[in-house]
N, C-alpha and C. Protein backbone atom coordinates (compact mmCIF):
# COMPACT_ATOMS: atom_id res chain seq x y z
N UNK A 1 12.10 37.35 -25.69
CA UNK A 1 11.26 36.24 -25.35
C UNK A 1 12.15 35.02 -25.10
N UNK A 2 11.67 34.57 -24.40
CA UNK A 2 12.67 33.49 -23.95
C UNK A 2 11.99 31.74 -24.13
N UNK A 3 12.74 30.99 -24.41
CA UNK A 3 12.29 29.27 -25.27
C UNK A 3 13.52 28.32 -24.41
N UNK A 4 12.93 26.90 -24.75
CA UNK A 4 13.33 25.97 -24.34
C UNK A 4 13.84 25.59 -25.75
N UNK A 5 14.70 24.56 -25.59
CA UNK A 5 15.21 23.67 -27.33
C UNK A 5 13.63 22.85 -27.30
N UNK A 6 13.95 22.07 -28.22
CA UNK A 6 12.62 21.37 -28.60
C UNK A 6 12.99 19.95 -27.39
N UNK A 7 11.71 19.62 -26.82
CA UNK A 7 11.21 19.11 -25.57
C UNK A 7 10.87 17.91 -26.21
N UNK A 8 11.26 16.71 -25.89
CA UNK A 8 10.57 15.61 -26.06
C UNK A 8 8.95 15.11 -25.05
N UNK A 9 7.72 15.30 -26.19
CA UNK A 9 6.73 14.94 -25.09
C UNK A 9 6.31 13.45 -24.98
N UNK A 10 5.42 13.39 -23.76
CA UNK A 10 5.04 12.58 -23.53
C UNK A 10 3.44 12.95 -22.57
N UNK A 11 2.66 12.02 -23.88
CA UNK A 11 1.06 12.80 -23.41
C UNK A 11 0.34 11.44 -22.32
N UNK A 12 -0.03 12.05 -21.77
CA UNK A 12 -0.94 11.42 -20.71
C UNK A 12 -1.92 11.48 -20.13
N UNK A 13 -2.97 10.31 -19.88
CA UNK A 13 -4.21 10.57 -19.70
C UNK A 13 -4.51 11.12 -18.27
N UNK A 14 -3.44 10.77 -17.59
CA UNK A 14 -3.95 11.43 -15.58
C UNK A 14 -4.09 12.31 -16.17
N UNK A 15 -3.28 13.56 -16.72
CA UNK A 15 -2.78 15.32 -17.15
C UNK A 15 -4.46 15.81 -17.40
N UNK A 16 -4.85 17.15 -16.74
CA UNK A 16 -5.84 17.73 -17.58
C UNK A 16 -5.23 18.79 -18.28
N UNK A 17 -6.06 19.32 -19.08
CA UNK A 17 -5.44 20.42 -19.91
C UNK A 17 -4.53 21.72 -19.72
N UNK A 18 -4.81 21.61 -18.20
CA UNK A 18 -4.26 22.81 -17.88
C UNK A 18 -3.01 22.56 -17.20
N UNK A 19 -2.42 21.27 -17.44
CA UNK A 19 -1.46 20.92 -16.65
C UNK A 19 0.06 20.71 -17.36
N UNK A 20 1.31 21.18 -17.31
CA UNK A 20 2.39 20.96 -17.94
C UNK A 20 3.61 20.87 -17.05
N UNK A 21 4.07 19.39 -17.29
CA UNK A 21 4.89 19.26 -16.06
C UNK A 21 6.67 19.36 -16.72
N UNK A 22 7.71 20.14 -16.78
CA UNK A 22 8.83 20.04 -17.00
C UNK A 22 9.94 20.13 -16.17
N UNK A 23 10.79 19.59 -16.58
CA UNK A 23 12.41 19.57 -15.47
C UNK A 23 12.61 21.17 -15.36
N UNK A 24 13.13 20.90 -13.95
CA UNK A 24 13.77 22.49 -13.20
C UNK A 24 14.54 23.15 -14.36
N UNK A 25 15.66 22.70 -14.55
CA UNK A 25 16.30 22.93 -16.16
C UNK A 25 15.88 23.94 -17.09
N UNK A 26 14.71 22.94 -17.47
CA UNK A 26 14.30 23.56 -18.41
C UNK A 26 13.39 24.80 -18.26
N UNK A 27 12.86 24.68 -16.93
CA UNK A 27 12.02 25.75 -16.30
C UNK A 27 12.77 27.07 -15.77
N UNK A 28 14.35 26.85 -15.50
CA UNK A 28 15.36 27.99 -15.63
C UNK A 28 15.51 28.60 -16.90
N UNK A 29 15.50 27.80 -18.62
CA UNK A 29 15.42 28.44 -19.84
C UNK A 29 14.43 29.47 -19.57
N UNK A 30 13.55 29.46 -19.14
CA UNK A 30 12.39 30.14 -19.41
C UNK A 30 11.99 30.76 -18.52
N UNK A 31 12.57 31.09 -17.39
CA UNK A 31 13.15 31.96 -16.46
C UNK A 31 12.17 31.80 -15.04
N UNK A 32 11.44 31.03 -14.87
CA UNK A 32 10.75 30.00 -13.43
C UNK A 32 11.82 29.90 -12.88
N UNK A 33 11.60 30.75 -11.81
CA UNK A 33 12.15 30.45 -10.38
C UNK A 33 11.31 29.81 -8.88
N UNK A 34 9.92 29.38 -9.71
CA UNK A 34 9.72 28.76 -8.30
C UNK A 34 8.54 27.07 -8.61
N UNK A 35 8.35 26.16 -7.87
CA UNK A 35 8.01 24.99 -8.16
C UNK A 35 7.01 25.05 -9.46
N UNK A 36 5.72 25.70 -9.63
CA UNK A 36 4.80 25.73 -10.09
C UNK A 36 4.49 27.28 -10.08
N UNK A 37 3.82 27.66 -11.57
CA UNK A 37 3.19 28.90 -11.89
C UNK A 37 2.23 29.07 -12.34
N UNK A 38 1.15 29.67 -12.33
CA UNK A 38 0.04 30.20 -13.28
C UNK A 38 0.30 30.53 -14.63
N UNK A 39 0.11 30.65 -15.44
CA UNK A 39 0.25 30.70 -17.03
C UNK A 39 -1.00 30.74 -17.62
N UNK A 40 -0.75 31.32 -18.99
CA UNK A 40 -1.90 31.55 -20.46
C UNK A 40 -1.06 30.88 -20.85
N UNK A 41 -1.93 29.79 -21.41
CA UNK A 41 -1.33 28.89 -22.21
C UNK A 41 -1.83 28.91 -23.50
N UNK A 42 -0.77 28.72 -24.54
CA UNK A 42 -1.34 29.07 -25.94
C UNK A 42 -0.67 27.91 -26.94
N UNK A 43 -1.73 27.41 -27.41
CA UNK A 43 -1.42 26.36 -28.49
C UNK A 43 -2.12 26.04 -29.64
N UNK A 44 -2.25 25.48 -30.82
CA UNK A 44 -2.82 25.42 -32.02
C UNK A 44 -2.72 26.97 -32.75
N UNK A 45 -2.15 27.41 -32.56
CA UNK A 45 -1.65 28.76 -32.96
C UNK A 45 -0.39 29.26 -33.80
N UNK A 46 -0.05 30.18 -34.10
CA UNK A 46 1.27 30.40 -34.86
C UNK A 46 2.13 31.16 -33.52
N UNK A 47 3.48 31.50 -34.17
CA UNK A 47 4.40 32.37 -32.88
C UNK A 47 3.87 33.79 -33.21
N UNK A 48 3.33 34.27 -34.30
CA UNK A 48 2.90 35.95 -34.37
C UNK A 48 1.51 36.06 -33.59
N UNK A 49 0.80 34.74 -33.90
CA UNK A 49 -0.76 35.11 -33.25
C UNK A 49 -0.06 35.22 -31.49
N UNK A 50 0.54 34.53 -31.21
CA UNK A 50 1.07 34.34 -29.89
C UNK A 50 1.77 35.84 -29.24
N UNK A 51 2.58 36.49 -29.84
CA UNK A 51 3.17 37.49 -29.70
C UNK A 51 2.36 38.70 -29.66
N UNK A 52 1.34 38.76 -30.58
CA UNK A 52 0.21 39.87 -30.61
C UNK A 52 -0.95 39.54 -29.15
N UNK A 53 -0.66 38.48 -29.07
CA UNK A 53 -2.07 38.37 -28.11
C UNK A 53 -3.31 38.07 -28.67
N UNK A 54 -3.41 37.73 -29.88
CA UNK A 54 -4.64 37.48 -30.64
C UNK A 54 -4.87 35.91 -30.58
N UNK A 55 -4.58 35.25 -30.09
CA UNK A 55 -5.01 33.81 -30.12
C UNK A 55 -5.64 33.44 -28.61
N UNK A 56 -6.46 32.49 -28.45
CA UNK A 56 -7.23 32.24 -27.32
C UNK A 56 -6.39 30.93 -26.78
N UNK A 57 -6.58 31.51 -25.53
CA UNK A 57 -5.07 30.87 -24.38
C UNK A 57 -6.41 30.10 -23.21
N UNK A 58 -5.95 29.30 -22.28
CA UNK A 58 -6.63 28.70 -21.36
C UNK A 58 -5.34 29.20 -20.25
N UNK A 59 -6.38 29.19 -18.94
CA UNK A 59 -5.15 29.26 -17.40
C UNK A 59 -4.77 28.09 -17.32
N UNK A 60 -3.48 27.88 -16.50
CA UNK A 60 -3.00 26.77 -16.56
C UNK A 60 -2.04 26.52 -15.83
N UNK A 61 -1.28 25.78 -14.70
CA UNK A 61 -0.10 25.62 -14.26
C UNK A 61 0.92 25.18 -15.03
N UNK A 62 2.24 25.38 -14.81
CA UNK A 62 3.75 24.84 -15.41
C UNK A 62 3.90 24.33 -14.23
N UNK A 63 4.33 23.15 -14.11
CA UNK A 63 4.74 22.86 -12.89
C UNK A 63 6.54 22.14 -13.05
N UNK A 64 7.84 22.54 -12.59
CA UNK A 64 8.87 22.29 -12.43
C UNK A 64 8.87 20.94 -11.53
N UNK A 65 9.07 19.83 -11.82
CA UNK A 65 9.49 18.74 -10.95
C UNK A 65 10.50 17.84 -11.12
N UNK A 66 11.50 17.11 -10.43
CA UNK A 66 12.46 16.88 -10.69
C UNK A 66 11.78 15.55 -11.26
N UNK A 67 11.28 14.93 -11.18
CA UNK A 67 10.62 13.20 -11.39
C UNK A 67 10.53 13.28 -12.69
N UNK A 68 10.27 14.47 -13.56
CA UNK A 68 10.09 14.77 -15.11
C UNK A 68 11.88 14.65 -15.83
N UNK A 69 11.48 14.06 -16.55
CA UNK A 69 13.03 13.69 -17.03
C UNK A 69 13.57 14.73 -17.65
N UNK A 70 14.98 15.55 -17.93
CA UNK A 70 15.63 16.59 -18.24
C UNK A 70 15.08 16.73 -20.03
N UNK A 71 15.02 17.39 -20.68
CA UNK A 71 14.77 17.65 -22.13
C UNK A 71 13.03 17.09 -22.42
N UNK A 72 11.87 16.74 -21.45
CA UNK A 72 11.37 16.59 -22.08
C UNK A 72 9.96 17.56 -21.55
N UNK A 73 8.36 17.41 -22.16
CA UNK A 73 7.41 17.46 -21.51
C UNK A 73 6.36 16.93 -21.05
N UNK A 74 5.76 16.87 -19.99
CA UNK A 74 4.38 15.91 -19.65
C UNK A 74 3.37 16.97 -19.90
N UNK A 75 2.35 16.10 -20.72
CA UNK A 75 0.80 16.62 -20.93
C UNK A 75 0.41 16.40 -20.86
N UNK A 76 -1.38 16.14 -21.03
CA UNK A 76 -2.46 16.24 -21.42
C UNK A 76 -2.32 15.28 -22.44
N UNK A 77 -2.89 14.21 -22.55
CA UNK A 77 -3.05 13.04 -23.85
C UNK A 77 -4.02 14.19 -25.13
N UNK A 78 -5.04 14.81 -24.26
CA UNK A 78 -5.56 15.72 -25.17
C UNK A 78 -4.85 16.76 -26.03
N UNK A 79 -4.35 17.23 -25.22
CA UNK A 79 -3.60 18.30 -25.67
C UNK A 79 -2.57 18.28 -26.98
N UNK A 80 -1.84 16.98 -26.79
CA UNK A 80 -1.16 16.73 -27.63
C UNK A 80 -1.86 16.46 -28.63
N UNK A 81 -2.85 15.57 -28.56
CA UNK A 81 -3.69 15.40 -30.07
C UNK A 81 -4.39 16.76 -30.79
N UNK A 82 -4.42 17.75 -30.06
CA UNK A 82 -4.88 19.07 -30.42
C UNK A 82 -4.05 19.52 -31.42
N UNK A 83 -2.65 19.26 -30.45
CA UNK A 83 -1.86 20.07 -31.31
C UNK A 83 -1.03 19.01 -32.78
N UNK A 84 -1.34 18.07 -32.71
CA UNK A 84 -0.95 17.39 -34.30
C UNK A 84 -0.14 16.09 -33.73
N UNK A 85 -0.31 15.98 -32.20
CA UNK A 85 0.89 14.60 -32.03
C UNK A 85 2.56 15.13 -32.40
N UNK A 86 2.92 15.56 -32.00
CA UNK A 86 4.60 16.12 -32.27
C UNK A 86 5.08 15.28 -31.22
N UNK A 87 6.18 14.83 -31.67
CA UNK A 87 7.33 14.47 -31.16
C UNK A 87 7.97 14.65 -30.10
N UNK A 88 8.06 16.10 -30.79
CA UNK A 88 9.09 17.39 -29.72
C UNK A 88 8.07 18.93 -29.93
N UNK A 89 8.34 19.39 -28.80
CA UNK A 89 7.28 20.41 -28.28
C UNK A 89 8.96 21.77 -27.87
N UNK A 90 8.81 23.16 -28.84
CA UNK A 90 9.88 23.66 -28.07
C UNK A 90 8.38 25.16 -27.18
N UNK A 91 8.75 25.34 -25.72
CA UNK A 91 8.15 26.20 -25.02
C UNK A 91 8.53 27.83 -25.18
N UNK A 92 7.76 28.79 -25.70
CA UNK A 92 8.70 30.13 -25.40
C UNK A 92 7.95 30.45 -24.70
N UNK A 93 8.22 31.94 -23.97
CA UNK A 93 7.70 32.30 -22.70
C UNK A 93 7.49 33.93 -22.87
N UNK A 94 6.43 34.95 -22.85
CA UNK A 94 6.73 36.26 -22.39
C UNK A 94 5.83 35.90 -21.41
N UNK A 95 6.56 36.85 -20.08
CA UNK A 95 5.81 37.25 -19.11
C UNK A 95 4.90 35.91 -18.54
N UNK A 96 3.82 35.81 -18.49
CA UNK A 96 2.77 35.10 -17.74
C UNK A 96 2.19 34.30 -19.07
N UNK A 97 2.71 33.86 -20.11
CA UNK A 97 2.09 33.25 -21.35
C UNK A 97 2.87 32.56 -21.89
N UNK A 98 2.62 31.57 -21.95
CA UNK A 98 3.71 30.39 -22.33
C UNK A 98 3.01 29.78 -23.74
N UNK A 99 3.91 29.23 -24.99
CA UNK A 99 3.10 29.12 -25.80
C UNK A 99 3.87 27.79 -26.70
N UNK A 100 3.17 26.35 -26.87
CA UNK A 100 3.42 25.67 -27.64
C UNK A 100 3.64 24.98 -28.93
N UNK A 101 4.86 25.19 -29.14
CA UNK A 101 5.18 25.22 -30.16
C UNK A 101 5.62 23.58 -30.97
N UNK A 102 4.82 22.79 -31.86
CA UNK A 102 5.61 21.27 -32.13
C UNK A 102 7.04 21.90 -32.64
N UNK A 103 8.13 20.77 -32.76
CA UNK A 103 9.14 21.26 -33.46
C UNK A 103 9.88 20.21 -34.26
């Protein structure tokens, strides 16, 4: 499974939920090779519920853009409050499911 280091976020109200914008960079950790992807996105969860597939995920784009500053992430103002307000957000990745982790 493959992760980013821990991501500095930054939540925002344009963002809807399904939206996560990170540097090319960091979108190579996690093995994106192209601008924007489809994704299950999984958050408020643990890394085992995540790994089993037992936690409830929403669709969602990743989108790679250079305008996003290197080490960090753009969200959802919501989203972040979902998940506890963190700081730093680290991303791991299997396959088509990306899953947020505070760190």
């Amino acid at each position: 499974m493959k992760h980013t280091a821990a991501l500095a976020v930054l939540g925002d109200f344009s963002f809807d939920e399904k939206t996560i914008n990170i540097h090319p960079n960091d979108g190579f950790d996690l093995g994106f090779m192209v601008t924007n992807e489809v994704v299950r996105i999984y958050f408020g969860c643990t890394l085992q519920e995540f790994q089993e597939d037992s936690a409830q995920a929403i669709y969602g784009k990743i989108h790679l853009k250079n305008e996003c500053r290197n080490g960090s992430i753009e969200l959802s103002l919501r989203t972040v409050e979902k998940i506890g307000k963190p700081k730093k957000i680290a991303i791991f990745r299997d396959q088509d499911r990306i899953f947020l982790q505070p760190a």
